[in-house]
Protein backbone atom coordinates (compact mmCIF):
# COMPACT_ATOMS: atom_id res chain seq x y z
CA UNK A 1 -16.69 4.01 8.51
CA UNK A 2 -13.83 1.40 9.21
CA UNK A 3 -12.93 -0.41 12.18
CA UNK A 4 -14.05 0.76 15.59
CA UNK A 5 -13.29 -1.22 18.52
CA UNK A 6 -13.53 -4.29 17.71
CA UNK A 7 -16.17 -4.15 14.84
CA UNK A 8 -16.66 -2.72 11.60
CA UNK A 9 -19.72 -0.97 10.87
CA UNK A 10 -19.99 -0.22 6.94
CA UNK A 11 -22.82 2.21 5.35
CA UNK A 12 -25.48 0.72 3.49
CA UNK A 13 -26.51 3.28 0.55
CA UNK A 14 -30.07 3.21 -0.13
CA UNK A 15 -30.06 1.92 -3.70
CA UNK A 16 -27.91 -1.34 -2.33
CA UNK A 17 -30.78 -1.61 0.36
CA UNK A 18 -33.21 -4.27 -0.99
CA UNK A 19 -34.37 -6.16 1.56
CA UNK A 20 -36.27 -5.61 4.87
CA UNK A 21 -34.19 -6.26 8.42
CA UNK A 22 -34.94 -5.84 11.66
CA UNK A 23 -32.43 -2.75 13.36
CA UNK A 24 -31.58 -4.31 17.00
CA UNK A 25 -31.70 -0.56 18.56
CA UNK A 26 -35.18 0.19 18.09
CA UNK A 27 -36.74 -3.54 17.18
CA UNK A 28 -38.25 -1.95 13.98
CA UNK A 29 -37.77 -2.05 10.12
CA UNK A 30 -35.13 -0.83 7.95
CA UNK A 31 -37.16 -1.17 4.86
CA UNK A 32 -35.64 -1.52 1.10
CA UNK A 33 -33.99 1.76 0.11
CA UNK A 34 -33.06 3.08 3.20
CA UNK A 35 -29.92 4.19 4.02
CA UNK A 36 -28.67 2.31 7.08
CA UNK A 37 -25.19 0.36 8.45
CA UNK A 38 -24.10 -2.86 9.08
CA UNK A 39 -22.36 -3.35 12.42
CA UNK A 40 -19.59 -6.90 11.77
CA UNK A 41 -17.90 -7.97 15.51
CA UNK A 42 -14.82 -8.40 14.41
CA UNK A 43 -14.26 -11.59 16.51
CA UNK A 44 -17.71 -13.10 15.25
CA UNK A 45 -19.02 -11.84 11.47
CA UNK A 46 -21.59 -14.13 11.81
CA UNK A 47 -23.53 -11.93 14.48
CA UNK A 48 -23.68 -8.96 11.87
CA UNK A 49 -26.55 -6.92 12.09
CA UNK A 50 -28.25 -3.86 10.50
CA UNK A 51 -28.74 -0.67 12.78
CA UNK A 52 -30.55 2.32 10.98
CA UNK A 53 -28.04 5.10 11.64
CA UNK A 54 -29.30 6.73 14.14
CA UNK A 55 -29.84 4.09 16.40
CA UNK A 56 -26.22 3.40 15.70
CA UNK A 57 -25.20 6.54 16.92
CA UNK A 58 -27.39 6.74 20.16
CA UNK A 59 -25.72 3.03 20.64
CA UNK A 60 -22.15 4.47 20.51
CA UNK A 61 -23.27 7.21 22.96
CA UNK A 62 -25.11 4.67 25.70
CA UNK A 63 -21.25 2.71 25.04
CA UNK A 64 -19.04 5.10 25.01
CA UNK A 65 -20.81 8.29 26.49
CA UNK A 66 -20.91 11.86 24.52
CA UNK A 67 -17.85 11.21 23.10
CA UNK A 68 -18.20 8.49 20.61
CA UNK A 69 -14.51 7.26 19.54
CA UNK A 70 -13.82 8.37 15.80
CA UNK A 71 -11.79 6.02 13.81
């Protein structure tokens, strides 16, 4: 999914999804073996996070309105 400005966001497939985390969109959990992303600032990697998809999406749209940027 590349760079997108000013962060990366990779996808997580579900068989590299072992642990639980906590998705900052909706506040609940992405549990092992679900497919999900991983949003990296570009400025600060250490404030990665992982955002199940389609909170992701619905993020980019509150941001950046209907027309989320494509890479």
């Amino acid at each position: 999914m590349g760079d997108l400005l000013g962060v990366t966001v990779s996808p997580v497939q579900p068989y590299a999804a072992r642990k639980d985390y906590i998705c900052p969109g909706c506040e609940m959990t992405i549990p092992p073996g679900t497919f999900h992303v991983v949003v990296v600032p570009d400025e600060e990697p250490d404030l990665r996070r992982h955002w199940h998809h389609g909170c992701w999406h619905k993020e980019m749209r509150r941001r950046f309105g209907s027309r989320t940027p494509r890479p």
